[in-house]
C-alpha atoms as a PDB file:
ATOM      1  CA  UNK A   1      14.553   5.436  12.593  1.00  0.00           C
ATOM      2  CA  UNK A   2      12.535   8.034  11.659  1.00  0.00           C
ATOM      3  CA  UNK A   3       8.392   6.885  13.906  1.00  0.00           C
ATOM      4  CA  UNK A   4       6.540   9.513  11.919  1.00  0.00           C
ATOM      5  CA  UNK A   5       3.348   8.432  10.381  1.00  0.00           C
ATOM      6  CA  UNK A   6       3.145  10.736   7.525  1.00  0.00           C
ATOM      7  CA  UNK A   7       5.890  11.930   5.337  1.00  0.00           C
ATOM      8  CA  UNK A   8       7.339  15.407   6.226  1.00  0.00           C
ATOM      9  CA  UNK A   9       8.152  18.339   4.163  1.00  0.00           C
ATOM     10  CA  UNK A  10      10.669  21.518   4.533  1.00  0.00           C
ATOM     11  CA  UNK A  11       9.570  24.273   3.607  1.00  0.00           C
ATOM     12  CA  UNK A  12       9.230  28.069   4.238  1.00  0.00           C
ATOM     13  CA  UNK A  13       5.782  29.573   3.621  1.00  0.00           C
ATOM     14  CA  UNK A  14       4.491  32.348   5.186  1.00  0.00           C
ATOM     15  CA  UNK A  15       0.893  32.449   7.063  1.00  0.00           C
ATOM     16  CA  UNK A  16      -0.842  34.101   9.758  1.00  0.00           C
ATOM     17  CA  UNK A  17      -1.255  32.987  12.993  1.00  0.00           C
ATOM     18  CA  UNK A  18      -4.501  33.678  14.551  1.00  0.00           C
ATOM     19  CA  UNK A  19      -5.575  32.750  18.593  1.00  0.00           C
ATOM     20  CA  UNK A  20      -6.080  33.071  22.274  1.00  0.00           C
ATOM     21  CA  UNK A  21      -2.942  32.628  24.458  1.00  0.00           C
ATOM     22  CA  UNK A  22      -2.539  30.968  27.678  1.00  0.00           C
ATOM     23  CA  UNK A  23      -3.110  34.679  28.981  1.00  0.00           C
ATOM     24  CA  UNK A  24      -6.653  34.734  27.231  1.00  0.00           C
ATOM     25  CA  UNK A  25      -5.564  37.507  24.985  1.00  0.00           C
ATOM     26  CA  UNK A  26      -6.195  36.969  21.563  1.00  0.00           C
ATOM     27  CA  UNK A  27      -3.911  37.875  18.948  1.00  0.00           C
ATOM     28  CA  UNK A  28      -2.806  37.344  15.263  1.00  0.00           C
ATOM     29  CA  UNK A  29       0.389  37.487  14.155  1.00  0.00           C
ATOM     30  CA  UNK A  30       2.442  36.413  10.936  1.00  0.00           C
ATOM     31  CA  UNK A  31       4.650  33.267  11.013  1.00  0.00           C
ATOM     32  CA  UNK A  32       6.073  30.898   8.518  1.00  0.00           C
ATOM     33  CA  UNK A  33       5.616  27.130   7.982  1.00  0.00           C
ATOM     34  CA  UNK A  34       8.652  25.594   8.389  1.00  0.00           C
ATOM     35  CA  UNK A  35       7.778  21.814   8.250  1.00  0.00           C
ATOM     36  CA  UNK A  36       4.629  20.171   6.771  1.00  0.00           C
ATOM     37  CA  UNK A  37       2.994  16.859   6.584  1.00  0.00           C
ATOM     38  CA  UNK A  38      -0.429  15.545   5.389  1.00  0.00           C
ATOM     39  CA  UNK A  39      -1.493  15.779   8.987  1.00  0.00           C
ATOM     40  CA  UNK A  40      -0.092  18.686  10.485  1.00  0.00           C
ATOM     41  CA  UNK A  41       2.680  22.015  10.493  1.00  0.00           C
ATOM     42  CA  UNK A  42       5.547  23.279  12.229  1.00  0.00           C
ATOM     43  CA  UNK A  43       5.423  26.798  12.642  1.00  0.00           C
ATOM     44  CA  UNK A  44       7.995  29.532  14.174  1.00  0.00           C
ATOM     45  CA  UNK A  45       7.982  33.064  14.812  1.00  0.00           C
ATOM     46  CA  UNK A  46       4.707  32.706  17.125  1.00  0.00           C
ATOM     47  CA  UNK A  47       6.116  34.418  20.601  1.00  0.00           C
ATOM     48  CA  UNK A  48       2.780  33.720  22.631  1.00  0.00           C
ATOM     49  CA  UNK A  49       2.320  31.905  25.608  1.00  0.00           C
ATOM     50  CA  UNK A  50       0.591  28.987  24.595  1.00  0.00           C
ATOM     51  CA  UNK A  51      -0.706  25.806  26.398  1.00  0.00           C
ATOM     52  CA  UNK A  52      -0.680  22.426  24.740  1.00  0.00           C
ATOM     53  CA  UNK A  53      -3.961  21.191  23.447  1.00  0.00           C
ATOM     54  CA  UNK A  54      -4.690  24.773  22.502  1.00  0.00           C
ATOM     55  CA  UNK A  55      -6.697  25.527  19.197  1.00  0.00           C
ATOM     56  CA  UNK A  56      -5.252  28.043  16.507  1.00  0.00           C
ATOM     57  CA  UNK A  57      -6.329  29.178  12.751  1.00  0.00           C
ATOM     58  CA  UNK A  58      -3.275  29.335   9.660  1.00  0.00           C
ATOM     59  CA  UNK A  59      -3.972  31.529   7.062  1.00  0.00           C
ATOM     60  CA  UNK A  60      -2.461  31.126   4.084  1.00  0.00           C
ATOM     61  CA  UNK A  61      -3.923  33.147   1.093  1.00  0.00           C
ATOM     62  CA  UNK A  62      -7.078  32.588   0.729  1.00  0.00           C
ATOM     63  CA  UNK A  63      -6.889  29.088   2.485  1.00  0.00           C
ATOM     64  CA  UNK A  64      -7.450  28.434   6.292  1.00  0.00           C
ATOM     65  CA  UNK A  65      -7.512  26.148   8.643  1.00  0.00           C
ATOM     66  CA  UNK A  66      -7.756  25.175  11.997  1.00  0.00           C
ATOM     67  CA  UNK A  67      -5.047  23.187  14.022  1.00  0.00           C
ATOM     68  CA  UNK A  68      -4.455  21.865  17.545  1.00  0.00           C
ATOM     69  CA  UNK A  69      -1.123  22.883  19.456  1.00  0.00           C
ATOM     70  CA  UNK A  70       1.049  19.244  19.693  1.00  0.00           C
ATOM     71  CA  UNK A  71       4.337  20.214  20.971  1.00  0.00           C
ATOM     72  CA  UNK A  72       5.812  23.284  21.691  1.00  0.00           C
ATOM     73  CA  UNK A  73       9.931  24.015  21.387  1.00  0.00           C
ATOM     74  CA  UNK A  74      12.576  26.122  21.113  1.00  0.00           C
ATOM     75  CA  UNK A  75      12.870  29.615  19.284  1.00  0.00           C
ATOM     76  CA  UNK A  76       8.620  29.901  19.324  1.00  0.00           C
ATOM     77  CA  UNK A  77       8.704  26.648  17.359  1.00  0.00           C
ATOM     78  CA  UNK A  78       5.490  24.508  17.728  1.00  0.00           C
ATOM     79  CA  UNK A  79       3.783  21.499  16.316  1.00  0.00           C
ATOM     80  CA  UNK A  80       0.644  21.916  15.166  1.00  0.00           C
ATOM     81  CA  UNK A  81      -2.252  19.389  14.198  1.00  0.00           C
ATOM     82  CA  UNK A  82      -4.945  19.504  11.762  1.00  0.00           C
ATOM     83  CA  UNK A  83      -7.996  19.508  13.171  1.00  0.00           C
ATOM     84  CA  UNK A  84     -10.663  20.602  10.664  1.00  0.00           C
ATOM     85  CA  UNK A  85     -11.206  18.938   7.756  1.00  0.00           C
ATOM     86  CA  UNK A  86     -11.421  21.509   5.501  1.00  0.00           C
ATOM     87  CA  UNK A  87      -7.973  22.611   6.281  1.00  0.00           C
ATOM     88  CA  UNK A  88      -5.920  24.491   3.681  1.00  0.00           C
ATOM     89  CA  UNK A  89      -3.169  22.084   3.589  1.00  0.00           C
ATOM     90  CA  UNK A  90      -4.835  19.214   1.183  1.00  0.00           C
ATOM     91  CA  UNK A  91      -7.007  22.140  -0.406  1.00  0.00           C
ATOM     92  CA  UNK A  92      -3.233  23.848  -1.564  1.00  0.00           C
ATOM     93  CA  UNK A  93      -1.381  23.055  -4.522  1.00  0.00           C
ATOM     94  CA  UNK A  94       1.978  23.493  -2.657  1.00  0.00           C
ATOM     95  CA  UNK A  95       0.647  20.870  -0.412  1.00  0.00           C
ATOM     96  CA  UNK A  96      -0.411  18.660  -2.765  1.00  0.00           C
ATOM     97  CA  UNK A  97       3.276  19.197  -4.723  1.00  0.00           C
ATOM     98  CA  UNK A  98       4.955  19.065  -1.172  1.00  0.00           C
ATOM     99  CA  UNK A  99       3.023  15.396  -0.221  1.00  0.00           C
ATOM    100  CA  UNK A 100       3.981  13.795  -4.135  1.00  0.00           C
ATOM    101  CA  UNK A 101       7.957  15.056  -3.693  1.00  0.00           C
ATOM    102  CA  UNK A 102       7.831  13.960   0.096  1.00  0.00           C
ATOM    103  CA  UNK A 103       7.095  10.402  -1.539  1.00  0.00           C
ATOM    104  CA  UNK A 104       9.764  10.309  -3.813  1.00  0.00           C
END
């Protein structure tokens, strides 16, 4: 059985990445959204060291936000959680259509 608090979403949308690494180098980088809930992203194609609790900014569009670094796993895969409320997941209609068909 699935323990997730919030339903979950695949999808593939492209964003940009934007940080400091566990090197202190910042960086920015595109990526794509693979996974997405009303509380947080997976994202791959990020190949940064990163540390967990980290802090990074999506772009998508003209929509930002800021998320914390949950998990990270294979392939440059991590979890990220929304941190800010102003984040551009509620703000973006294919979030908003993602979170209705995610409760179907």
């Amino acid at each position: 059985m699935d323990r997730r608090r919030n339903a979950r979403v695949w999808v593939q949308l492209p964003v940009n990445v934007w940080g400091v690494d566990a090197f202190g180098q910042a960086f920015s980088l595109p990526a794509m959204v693979t996974s997405l809930s009303a509380t947080g992203v997976v994202v791959q194609g990020v190949r940064r060291r990163m540390r967990i609790g980290d802090s990074v900014d999506l772009r998508m569009g003209d929509h930002k936000g800021q998320f914390r670094l949950i998990w990270i796993g294979e392939m440059s895969e991590m979890g990220l959680e929304r941190i800010d409320g102003n984040s551009f997941l509620p703000a973006s209609p294919i979030a908003r259509f993602a979170q209705s068909a995610a409760s179907c």
